[in-house]
C-alpha atoms as a PDB file:
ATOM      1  CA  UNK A   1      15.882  37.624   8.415  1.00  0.00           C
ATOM      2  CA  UNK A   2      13.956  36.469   4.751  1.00  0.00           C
ATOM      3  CA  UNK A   3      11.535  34.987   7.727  1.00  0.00           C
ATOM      4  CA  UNK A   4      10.700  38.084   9.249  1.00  0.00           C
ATOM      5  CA  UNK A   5      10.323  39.865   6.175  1.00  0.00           C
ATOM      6  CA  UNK A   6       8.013  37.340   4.631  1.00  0.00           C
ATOM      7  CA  UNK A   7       6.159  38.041   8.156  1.00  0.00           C
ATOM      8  CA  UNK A   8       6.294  41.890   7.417  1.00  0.00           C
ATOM      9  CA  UNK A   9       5.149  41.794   3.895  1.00  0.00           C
ATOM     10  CA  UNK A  10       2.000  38.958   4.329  1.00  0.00           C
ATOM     11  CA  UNK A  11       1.226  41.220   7.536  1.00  0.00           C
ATOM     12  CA  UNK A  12       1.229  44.602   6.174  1.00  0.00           C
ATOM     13  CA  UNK A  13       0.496  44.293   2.177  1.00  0.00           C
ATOM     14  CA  UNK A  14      -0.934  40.722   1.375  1.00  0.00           C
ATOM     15  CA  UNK A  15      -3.053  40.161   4.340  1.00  0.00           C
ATOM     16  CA  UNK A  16      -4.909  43.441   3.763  1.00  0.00           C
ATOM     17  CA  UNK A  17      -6.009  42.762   0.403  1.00  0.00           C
ATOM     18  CA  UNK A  18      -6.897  38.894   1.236  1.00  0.00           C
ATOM     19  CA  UNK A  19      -4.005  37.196  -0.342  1.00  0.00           C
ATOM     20  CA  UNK A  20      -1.886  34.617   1.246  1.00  0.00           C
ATOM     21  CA  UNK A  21       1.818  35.124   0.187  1.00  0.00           C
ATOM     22  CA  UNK A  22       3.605  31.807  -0.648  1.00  0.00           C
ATOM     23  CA  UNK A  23       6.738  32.746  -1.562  1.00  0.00           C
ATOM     24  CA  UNK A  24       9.014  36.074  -2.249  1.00  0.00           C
ATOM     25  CA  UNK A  25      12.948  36.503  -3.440  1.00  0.00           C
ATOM     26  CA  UNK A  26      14.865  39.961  -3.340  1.00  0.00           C
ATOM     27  CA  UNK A  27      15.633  41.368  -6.846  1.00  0.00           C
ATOM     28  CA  UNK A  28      18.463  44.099  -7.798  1.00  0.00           C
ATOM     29  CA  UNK A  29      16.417  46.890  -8.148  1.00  0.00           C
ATOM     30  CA  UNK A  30      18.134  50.817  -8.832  1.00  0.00           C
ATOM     31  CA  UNK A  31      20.353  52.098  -6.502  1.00  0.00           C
ATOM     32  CA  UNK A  32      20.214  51.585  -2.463  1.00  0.00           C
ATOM     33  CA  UNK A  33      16.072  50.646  -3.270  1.00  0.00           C
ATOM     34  CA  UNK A  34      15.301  46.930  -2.161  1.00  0.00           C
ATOM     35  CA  UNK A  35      12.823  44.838  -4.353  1.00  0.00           C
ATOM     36  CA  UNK A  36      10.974  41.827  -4.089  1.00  0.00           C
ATOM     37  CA  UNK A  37       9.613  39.413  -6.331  1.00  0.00           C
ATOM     38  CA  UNK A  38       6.481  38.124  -4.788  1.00  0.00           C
ATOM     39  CA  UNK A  39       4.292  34.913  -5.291  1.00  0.00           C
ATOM     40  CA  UNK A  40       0.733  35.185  -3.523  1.00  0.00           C
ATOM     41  CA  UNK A  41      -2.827  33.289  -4.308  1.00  0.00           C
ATOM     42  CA  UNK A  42      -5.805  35.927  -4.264  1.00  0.00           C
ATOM     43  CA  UNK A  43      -9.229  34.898  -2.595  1.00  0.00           C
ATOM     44  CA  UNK A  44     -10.264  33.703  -5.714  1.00  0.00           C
ATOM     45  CA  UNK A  45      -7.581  31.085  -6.096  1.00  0.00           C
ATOM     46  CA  UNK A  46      -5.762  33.205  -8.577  1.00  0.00           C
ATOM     47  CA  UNK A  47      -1.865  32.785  -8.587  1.00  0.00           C
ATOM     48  CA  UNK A  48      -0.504  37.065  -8.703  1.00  0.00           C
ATOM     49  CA  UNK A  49       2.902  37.778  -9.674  1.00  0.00           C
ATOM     50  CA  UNK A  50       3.874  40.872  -8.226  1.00  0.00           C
ATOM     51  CA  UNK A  51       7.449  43.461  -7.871  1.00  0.00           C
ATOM     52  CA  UNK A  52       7.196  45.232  -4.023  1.00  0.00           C
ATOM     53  CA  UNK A  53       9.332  47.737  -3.769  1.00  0.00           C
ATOM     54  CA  UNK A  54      10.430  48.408   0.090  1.00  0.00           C
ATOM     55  CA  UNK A  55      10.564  51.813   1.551  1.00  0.00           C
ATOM     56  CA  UNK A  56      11.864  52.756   4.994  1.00  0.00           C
ATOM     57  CA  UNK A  57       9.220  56.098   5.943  1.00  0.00           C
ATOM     58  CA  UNK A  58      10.073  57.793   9.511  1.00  0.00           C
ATOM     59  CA  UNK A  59      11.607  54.345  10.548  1.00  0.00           C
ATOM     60  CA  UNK A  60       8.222  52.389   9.572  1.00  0.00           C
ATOM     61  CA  UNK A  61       8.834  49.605   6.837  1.00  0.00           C
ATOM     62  CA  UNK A  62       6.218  50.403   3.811  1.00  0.00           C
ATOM     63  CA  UNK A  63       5.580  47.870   0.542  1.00  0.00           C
ATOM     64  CA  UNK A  64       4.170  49.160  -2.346  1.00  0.00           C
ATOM     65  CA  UNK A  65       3.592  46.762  -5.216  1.00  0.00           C
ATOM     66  CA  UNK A  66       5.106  48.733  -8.406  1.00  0.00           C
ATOM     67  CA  UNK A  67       4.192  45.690 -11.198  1.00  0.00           C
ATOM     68  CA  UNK A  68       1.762  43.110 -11.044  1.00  0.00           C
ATOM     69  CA  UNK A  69       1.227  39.873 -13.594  1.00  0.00           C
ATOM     70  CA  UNK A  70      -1.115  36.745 -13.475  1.00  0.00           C
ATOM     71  CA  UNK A  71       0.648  33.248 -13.511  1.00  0.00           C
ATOM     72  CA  UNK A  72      -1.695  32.390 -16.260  1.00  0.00           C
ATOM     73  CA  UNK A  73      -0.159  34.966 -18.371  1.00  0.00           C
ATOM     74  CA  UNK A  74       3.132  33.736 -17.876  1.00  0.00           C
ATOM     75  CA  UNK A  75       4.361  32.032 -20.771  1.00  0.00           C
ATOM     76  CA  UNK A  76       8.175  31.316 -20.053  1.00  0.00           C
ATOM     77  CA  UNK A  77      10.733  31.237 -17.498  1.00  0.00           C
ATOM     78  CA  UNK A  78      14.324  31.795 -18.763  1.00  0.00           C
ATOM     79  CA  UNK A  79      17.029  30.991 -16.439  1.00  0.00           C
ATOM     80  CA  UNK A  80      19.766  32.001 -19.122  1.00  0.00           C
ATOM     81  CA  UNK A  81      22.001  29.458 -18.471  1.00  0.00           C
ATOM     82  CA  UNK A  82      21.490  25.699 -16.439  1.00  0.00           C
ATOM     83  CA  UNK A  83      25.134  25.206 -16.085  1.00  0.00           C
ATOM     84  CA  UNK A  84      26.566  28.274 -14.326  1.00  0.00           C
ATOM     85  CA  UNK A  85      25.763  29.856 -10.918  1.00  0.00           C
ATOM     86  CA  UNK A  86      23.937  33.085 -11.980  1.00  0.00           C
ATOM     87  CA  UNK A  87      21.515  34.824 -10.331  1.00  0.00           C
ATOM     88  CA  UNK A  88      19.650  36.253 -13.509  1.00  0.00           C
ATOM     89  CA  UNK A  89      16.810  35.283 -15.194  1.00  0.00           C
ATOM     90  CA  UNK A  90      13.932  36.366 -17.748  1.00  0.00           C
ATOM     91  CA  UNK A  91       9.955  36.119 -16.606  1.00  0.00           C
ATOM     92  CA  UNK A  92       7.854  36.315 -20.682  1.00  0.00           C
ATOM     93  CA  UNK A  93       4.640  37.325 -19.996  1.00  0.00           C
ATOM     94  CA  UNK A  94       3.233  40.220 -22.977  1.00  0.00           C
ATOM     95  CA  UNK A  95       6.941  41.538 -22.418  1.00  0.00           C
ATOM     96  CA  UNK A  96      10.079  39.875 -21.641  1.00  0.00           C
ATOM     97  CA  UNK A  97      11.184  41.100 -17.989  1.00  0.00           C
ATOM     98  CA  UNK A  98      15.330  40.898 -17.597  1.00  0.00           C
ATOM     99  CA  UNK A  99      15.737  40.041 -13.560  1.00  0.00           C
ATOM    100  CA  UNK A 100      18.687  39.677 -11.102  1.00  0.00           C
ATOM    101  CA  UNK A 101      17.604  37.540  -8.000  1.00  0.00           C
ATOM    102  CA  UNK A 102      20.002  38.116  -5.317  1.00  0.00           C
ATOM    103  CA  UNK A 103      21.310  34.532  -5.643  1.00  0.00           C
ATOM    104  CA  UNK A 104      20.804  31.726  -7.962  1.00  0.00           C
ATOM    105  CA  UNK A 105      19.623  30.027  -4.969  1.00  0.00           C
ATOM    106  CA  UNK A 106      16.588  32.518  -4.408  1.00  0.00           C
ATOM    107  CA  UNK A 107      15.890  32.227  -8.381  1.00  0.00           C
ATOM    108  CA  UNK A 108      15.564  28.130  -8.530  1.00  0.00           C
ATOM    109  CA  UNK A 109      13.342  29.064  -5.267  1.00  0.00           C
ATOM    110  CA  UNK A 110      10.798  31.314  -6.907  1.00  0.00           C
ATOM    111  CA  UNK A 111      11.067  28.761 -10.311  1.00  0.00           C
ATOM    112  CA  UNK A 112       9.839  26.139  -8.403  1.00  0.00           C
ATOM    113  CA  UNK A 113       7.072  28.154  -6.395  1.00  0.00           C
ATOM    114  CA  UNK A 114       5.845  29.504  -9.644  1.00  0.00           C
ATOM    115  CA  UNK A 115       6.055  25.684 -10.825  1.00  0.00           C
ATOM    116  CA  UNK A 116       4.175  24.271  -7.649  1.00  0.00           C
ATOM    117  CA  UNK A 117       1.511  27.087  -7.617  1.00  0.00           C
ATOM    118  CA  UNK A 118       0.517  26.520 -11.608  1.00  0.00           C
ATOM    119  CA  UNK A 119       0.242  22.426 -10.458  1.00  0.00           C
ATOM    120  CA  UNK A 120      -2.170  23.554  -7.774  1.00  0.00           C
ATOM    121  CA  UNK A 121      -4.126  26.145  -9.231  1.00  0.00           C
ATOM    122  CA  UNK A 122      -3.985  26.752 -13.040  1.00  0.00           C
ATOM    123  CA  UNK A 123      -2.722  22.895 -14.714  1.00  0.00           C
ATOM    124  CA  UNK A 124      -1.598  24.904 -17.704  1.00  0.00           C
ATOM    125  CA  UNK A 125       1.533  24.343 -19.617  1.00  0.00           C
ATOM    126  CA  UNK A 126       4.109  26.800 -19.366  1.00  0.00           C
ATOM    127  CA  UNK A 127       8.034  26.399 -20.118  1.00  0.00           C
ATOM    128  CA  UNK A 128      10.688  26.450 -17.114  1.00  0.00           C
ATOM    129  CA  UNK A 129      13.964  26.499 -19.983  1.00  0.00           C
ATOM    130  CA  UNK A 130      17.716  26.997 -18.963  1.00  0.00           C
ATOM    131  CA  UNK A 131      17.759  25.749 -15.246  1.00  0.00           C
ATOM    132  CA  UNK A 132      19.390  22.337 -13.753  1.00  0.00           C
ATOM    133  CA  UNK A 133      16.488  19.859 -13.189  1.00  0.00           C
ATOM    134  CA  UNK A 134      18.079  18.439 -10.436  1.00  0.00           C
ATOM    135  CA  UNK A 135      17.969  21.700  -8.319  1.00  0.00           C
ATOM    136  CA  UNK A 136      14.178  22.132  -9.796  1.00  0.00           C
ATOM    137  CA  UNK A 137      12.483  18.978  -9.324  1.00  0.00           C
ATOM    138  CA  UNK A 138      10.622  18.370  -6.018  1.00  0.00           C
ATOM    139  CA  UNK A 139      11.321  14.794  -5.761  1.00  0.00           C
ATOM    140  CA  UNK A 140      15.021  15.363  -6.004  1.00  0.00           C
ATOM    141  CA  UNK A 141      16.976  15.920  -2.366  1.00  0.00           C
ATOM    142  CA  UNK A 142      18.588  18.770  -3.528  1.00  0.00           C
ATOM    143  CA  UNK A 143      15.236  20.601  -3.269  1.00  0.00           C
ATOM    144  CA  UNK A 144      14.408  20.293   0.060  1.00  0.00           C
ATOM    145  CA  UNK A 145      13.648  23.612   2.203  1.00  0.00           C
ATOM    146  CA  UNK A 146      16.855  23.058   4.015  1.00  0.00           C
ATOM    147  CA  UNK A 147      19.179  23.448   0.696  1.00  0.00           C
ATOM    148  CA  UNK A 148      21.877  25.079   2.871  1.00  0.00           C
ATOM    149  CA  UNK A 149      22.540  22.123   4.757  1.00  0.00           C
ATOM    150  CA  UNK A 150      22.331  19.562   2.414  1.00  0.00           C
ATOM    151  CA  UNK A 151      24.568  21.730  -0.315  1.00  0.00           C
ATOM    152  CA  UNK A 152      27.379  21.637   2.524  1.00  0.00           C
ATOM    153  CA  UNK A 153      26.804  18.174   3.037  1.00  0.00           C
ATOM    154  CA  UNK A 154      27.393  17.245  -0.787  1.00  0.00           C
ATOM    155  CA  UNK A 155      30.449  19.707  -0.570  1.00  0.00           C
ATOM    156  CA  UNK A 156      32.261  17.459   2.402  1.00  0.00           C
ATOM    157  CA  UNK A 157      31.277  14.292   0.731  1.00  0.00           C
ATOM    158  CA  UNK A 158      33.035  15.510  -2.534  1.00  0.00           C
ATOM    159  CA  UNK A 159      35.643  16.577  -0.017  1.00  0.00           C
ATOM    160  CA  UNK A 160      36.197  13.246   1.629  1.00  0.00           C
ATOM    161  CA  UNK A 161      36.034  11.488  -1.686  1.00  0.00           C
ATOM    162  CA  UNK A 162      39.251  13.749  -2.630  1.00  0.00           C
ATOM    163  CA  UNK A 163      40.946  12.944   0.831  1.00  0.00           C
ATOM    164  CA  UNK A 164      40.569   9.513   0.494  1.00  0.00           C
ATOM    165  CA  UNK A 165      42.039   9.291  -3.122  1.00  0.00           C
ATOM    166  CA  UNK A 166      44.927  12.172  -2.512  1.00  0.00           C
ATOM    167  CA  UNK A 167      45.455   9.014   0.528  1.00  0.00           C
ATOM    168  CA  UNK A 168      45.270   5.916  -2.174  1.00  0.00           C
ATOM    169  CA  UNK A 169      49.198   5.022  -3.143  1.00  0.00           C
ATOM    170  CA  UNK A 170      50.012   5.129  -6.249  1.00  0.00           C
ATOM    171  CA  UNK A 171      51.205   1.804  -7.478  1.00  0.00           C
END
């Protein structure tokens, strides 16, 4: 489904104003409205930040980009707190903007775009605070584009590990 919408949007919004989108999250946005965060690189190599909100017109899907930010004006990404599973997070550009991603999966997703895209493009220093490095880091397995499986196969190694001692006698 995130597939075909990340189709939709670089079809119908990005591709018309000669960006290429890299990546894009859903937010909580205000009531049955749908959001999403987007990360796209402008012909002119910069890296846009923008919040699409998605309307349904006459059963036609329409994006309309309702905030836009550079990545060089970024100056912090908050992720509140490294050690529980939340989905919210801060973005401090002139302003400090209070987000909900829709999991804390989608948020470490969109850190680590943001992350990759200032590496390619800008080289500047901004601060990635309050998230688990393992999950943020590229060189750690964790990060790999096929999270899903690899969480579940962490989850049945812990799980064997606590078969295999509930097993162990007790002597």
């Amino acid at each position: 489904m995130s597939s075909l919408v990340k189709e939709d949007l670089a079809k119908r919004l990005f591709g018309p104003r000669r960006q290429r989108l890299h990546e894009f999250i859903e937010v909580e946005g205000s009531g049955a409205e749908r959001y999403y965060l987007c990360a796209a690189v402008t012909k002119s190599e910069e890296v846009e930040i923008c919040m699409v909100k998605h309307l349904r017109v006459d059963r036609e899907e329409k994006y309309e980009i309702v905030e836009k930010w550079f990545l060089k004006d970024l100056e912090m990404i908050d992720g509140k707190e490294a050690d529980t599973d939340n989905p919210f997070f801060d973005m401090h550009f002139h302003k400090v903007y209070n987000l909900e991603a829709y999991s804390c999966a989608s948020k470490y997703t969109f850190a680590r775009t943001l992350s990759k895209l200032n590496e390619m493009y800008l080289k500047k220093d901004f601060k990635i605070v309050n998230f688990d490095d393992t999950y943020l880091n590229d060189d750690s397995i964790w990060s790999s584009n096929n999270r899903d499986c690899l969480v579940l196969m962490r989850i049945c190694f812990y799980a064997s590990n606590l078969l295999c001692l509930s097993l162990c006698p007790l002597s």
